[in-house]
Protein backbone atom coordinates (compact mmCIF):
# COMPACT_ATOMS: atom_id res chain seq x y z
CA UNK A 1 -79.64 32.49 22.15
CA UNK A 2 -78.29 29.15 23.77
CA UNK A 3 -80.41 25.60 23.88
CA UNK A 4 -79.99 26.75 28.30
CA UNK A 5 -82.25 29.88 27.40
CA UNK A 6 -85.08 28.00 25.45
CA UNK A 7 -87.87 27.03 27.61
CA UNK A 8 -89.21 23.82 27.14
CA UNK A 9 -91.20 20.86 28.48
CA UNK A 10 -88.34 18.70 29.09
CA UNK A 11 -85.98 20.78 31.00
CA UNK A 12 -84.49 19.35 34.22
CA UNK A 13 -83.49 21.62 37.13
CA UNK A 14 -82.00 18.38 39.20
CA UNK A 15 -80.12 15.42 39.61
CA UNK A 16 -82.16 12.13 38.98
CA UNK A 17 -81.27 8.79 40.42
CA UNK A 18 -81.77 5.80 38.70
CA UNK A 19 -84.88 4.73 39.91
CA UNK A 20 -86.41 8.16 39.97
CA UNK A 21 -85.35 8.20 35.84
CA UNK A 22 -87.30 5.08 35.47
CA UNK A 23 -90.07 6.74 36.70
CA UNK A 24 -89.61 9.47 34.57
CA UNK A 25 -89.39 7.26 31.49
CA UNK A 26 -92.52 5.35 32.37
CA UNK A 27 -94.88 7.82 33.33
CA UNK A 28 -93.66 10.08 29.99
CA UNK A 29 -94.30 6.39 27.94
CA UNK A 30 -97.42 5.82 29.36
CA UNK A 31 -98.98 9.87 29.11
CA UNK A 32 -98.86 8.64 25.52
CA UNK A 33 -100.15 5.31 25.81
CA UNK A 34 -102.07 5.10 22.19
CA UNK A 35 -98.49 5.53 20.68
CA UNK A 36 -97.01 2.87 22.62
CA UNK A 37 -99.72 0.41 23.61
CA UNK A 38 -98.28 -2.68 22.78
CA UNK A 39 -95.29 -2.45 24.11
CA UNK A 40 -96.77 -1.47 27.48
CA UNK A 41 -98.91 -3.91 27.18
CA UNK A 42 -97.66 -6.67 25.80
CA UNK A 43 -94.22 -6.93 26.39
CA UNK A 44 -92.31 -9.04 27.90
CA UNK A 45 -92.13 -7.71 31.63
CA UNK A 46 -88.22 -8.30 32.29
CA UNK A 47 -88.06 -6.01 28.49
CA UNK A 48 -91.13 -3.18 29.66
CA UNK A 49 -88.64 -0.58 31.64
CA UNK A 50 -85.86 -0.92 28.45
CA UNK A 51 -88.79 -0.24 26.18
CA UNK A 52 -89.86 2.82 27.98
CA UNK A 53 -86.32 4.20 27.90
CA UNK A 54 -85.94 4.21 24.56
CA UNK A 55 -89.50 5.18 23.88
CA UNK A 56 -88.28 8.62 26.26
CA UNK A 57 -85.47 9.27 23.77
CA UNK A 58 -87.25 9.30 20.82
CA UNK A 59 -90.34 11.13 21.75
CA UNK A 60 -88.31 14.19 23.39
CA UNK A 61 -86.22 13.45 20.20
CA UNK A 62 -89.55 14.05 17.98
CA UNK A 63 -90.98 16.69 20.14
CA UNK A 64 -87.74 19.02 20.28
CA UNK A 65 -88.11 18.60 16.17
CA UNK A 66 -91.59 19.04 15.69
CA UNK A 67 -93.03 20.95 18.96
CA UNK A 68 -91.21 23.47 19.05
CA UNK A 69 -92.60 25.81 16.39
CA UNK A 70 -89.25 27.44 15.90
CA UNK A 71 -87.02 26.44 13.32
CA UNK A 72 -84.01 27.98 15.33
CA UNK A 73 -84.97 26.77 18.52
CA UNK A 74 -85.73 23.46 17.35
CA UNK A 75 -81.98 23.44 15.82
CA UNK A 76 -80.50 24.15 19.09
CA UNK A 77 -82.11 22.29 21.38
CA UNK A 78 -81.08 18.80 19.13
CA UNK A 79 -78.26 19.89 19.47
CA UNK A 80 -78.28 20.15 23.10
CA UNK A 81 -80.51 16.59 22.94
CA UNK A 82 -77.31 15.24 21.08
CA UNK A 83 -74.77 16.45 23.66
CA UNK A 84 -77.04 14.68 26.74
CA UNK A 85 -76.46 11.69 24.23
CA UNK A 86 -72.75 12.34 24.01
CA UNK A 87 -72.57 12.63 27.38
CA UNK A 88 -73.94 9.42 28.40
CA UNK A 89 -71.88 7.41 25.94
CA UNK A 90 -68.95 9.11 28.16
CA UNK A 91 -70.14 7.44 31.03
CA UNK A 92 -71.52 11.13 32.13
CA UNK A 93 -75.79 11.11 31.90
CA UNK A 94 -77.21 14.40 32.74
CA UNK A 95 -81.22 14.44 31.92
CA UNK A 96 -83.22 11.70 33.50
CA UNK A 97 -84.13 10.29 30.22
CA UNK A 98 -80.75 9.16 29.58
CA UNK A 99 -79.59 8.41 33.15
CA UNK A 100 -82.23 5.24 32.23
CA UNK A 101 -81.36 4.98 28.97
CA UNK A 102 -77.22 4.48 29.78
CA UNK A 103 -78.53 1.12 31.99
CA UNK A 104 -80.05 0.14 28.30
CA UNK A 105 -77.61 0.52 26.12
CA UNK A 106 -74.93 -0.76 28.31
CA UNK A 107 -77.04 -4.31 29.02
CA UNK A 108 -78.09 -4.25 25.19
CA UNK A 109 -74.49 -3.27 23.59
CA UNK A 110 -76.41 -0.69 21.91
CA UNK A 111 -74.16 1.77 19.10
CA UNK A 112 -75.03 5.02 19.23
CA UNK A 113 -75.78 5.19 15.66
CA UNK A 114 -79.45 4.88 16.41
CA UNK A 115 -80.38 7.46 18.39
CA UNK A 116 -77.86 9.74 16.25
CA UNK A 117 -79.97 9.06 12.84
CA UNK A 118 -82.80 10.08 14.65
CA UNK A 119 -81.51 13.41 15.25
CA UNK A 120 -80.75 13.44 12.12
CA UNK A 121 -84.02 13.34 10.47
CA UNK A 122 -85.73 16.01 12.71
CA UNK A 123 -82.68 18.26 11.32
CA UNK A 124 -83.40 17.72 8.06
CA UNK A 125 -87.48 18.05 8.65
CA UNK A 126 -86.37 21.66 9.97
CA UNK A 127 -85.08 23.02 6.46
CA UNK A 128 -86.00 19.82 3.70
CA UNK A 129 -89.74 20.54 3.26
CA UNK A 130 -89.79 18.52 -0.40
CA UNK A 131 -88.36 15.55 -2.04
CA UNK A 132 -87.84 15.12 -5.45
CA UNK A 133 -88.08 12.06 -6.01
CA UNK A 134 -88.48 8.30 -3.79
CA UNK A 135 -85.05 7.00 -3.22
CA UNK A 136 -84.77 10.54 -1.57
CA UNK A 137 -87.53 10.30 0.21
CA UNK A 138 -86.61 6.53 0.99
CA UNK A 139 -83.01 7.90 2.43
CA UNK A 140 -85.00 10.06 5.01
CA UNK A 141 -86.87 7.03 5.93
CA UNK A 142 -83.87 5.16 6.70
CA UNK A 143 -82.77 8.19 9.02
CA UNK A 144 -86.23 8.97 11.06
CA UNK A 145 -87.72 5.40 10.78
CA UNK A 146 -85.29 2.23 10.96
CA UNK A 147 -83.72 3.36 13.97
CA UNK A 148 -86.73 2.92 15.25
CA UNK A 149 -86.81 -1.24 14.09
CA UNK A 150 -83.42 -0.96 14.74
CA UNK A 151 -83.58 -0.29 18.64
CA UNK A 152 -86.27 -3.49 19.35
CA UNK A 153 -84.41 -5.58 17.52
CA UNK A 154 -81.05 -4.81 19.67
CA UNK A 155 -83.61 -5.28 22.98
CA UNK A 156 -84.83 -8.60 21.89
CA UNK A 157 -81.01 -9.78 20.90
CA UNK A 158 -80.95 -9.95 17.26
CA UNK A 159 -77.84 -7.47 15.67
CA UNK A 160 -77.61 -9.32 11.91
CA UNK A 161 -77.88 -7.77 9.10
CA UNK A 162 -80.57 -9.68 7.62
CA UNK A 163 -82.95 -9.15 9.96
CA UNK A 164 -82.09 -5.39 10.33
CA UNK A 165 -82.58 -5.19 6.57
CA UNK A 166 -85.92 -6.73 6.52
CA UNK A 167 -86.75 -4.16 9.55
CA UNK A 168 -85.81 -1.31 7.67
CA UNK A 169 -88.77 -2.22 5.16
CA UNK A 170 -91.46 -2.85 7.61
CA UNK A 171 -90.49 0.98 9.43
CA UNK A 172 -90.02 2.75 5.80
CA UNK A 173 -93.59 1.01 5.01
CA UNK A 174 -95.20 2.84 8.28
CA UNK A 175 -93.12 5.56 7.97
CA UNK A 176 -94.80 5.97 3.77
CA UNK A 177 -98.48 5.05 5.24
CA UNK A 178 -98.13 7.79 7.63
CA UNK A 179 -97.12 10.35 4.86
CA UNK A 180 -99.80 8.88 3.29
CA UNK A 181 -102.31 9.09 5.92
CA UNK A 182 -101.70 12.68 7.17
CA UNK A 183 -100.96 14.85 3.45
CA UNK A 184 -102.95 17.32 5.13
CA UNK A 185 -101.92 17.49 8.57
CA UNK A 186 -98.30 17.90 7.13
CA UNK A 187 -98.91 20.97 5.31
CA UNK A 188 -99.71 22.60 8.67
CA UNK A 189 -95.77 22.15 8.93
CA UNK A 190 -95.06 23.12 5.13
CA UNK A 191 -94.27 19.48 4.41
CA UNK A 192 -95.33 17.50 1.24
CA UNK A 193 -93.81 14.17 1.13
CA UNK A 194 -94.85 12.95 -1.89
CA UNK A 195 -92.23 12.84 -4.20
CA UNK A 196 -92.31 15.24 -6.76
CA UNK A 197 -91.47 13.46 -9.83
CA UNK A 198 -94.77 11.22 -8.57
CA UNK A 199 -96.53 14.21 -8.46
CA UNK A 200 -95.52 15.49 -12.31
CA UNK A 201 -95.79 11.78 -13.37
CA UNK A 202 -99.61 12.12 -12.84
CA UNK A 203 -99.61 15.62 -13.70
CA UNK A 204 -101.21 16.62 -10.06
CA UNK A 205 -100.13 20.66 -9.30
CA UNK A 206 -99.18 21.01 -5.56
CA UNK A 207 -101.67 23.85 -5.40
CA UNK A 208 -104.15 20.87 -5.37
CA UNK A 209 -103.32 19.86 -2.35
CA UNK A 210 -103.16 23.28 -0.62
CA UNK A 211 -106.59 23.59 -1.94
CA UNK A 212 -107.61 20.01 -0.51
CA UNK A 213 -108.70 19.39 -4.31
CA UNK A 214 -109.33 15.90 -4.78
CA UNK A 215 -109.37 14.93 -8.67
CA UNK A 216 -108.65 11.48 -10.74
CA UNK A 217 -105.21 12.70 -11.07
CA UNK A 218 -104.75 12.65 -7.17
CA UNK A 219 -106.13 9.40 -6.83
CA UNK A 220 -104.08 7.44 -9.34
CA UNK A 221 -101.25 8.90 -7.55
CA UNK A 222 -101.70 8.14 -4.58
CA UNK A 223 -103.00 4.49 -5.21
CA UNK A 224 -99.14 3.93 -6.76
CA UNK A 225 -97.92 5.15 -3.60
CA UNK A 226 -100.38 2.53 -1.71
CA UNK A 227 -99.21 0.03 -3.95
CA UNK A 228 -95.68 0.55 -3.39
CA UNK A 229 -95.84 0.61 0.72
CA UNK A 230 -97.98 -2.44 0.42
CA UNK A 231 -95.09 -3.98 -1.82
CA UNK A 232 -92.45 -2.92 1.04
CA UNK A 233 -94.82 -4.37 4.04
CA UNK A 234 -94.69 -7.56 2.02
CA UNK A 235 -91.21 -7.90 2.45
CA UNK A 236 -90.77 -6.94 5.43
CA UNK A 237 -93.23 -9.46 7.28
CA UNK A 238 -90.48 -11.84 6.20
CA UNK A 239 -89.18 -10.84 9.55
CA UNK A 240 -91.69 -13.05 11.23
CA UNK A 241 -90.43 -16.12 10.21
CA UNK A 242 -86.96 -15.11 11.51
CA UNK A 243 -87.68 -14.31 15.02
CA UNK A 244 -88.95 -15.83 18.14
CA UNK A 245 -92.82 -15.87 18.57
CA UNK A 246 -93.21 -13.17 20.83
CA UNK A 247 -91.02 -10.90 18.50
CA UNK A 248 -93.23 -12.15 15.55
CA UNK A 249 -96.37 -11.20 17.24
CA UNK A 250 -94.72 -7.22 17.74
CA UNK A 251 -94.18 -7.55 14.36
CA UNK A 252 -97.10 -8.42 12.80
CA UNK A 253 -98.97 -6.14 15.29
CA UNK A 254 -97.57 -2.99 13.70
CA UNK A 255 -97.77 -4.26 10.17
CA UNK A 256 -101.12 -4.87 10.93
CA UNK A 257 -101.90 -1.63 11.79
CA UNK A 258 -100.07 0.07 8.81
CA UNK A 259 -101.97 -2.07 6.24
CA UNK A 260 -105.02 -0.85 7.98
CA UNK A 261 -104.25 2.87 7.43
CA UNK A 262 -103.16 1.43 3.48
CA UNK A 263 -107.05 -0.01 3.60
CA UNK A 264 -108.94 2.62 5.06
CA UNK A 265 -106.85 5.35 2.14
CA UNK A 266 -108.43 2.17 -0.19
CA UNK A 267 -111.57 2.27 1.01
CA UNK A 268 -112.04 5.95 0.62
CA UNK A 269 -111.07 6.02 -2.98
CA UNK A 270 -107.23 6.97 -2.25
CA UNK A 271 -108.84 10.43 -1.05
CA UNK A 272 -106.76 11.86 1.61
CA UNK A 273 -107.29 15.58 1.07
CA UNK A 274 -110.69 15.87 2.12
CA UNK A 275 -111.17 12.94 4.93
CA UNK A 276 -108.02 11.78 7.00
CA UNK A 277 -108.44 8.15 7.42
CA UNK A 278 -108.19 6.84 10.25
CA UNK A 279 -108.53 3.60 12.40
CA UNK A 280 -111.75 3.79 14.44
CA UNK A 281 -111.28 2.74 18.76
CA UNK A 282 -113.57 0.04 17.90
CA UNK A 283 -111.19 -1.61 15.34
CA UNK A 284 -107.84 -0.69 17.41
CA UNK A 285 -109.19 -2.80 19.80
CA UNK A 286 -110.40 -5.10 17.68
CA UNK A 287 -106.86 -5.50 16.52
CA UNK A 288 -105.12 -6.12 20.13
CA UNK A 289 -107.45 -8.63 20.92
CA UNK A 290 -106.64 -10.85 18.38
CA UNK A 291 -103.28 -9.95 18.74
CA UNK A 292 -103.85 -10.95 22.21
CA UNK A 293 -105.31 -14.37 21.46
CA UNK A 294 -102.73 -15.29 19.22
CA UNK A 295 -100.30 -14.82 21.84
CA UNK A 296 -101.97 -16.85 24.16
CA UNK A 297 -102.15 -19.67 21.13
CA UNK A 298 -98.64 -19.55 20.40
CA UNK A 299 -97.42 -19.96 24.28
């Protein structure tokens, strides 16, 4: 079997133009508009289309990983997502998504490392189902998270390495408080991220958590994990003070939103196996309104 023989939802039959891979890119970022809200939103107009394009390439990117349901297939068609990349670093872009995204990196001076970490990670989430212990676990991060960081940072002109370092923590922190978040969900995929030396540490059995068996043993765990991405959002909201005020805003925006996951696992006594926490519409909105007025305040 060839990546060509593997239906799929992002198959193109056609030549796109330009404009007509805009489109694409903006009607795919905006069909999941709760995932990219503020950008859409609140960004910068001039910055919205370059957003959208890079938004495209890593939610085919995460969808060809983890929508698939076929380890194989899945293998192949990053593969195939890899040599649309190659292609449009040759000057050559085939699919739509990266006929936009070649007008991006070439006004951005964007490296390809990026996009190729990315790839990297959903590789590794098709055969690495465990991780024995954080700085492991903290290597994937820098693989299927930073890039992410990464990629705005290049859009809003900033290529140090202080502030990519300080980026890095703020994306590993989500990154964590979405492991965090969704234990459960993930073992729909055969994934425990929780480091397993954690897990011994506070003598909790991964049967446990197959069961959904909450116990003290859980709970202390998981609060040290809490602890520690609070620890790593800390340090990465040093970021703020290093960027311009719109950039800031972004940036406290998301961090605002991981420390809200980190409360609501708080507030529930660190028990994710029985309740998923989650952040209620009310207090989304909540949150982009006052992100909203503090943009206004800072203009």
């Amino acid at each position: 079997m060839t990546a060509a023989e593997i239906e799929h939802p992002y198959r193109v039959e056609r030549t796109y133009t330009l404009e007509e891979a805009r489109q694409y890119c903006e009607r795919l970022a905006k069909s999941h508009y709760e995932n990219f809200l503020v950008s859409s939103v609140f960004c910068p107009r001039p910055l919205r289309k370059h957003f959208y394009h890079i938004y495209t390439y890593c939610r085919i990117s995460d969808d060809l990983g983890d929508e698939i349901g076929d380890t194989q297939k899945s293998l192949l068609l990053l593969d195939w997502w890899e040599e649309e990349l190659d292609a449009m670093y040759r000057g050559e872009p085939r699919h739509p998504a990266f006929v936009a995204l070649e007008e991006t990196v070439k006004e951005f001076d964007i490296p390809a490392d990026p996009f190729r970490n990315l790839l990297k990670a959903f590789r590794q989430d098709q055969h690495i189902t465990r991780y024995p212990n954080y700085p492991e676990l903290e290597d994937y991060c820098l693989y299927s998270a930073t890039p992410v960081g990464q990629l705005v940072l290049y859009l809003c002109g900033y290529r140090d390495k202080e502030r990519f370092d300080l980026s890095d923590k703020t994306c590993i922190a989500l990154q964590l408080a979405n492991f965090w978040q969704d234990v459960t969900r993930d073992l729909e995929k055969n994934r425990i991220y929780i480091p397993l030396d954690d897990m011994e540490r506070f003598g909790v059995k991964e049967e446990w958590i197959w069961e959904r068996k909450f116990t003290p043993e859980f709970g202390n765990l998981m609060r040290f994990e809490v602890e520690r991405t609070h620890a790593l959002f800390r340090e990465g909201l040093k970021l703020c003070d290093t960027v311009n005020k719109r950039v800031r805003l972004d940036v406290e925006m998301f961090s605002r939103g991981g420390l809200e996951v980190l409360r609501r696992i708080e507030a529930q006594g660190y028990d994710v196996l029985t309740k998923r926490p989650s952040i209620p519409k009310s207090r989304q909105v909540a949150m982009l309104f006052g992100r909203l007025v503090a943009g206004w305040t800072t203009r």
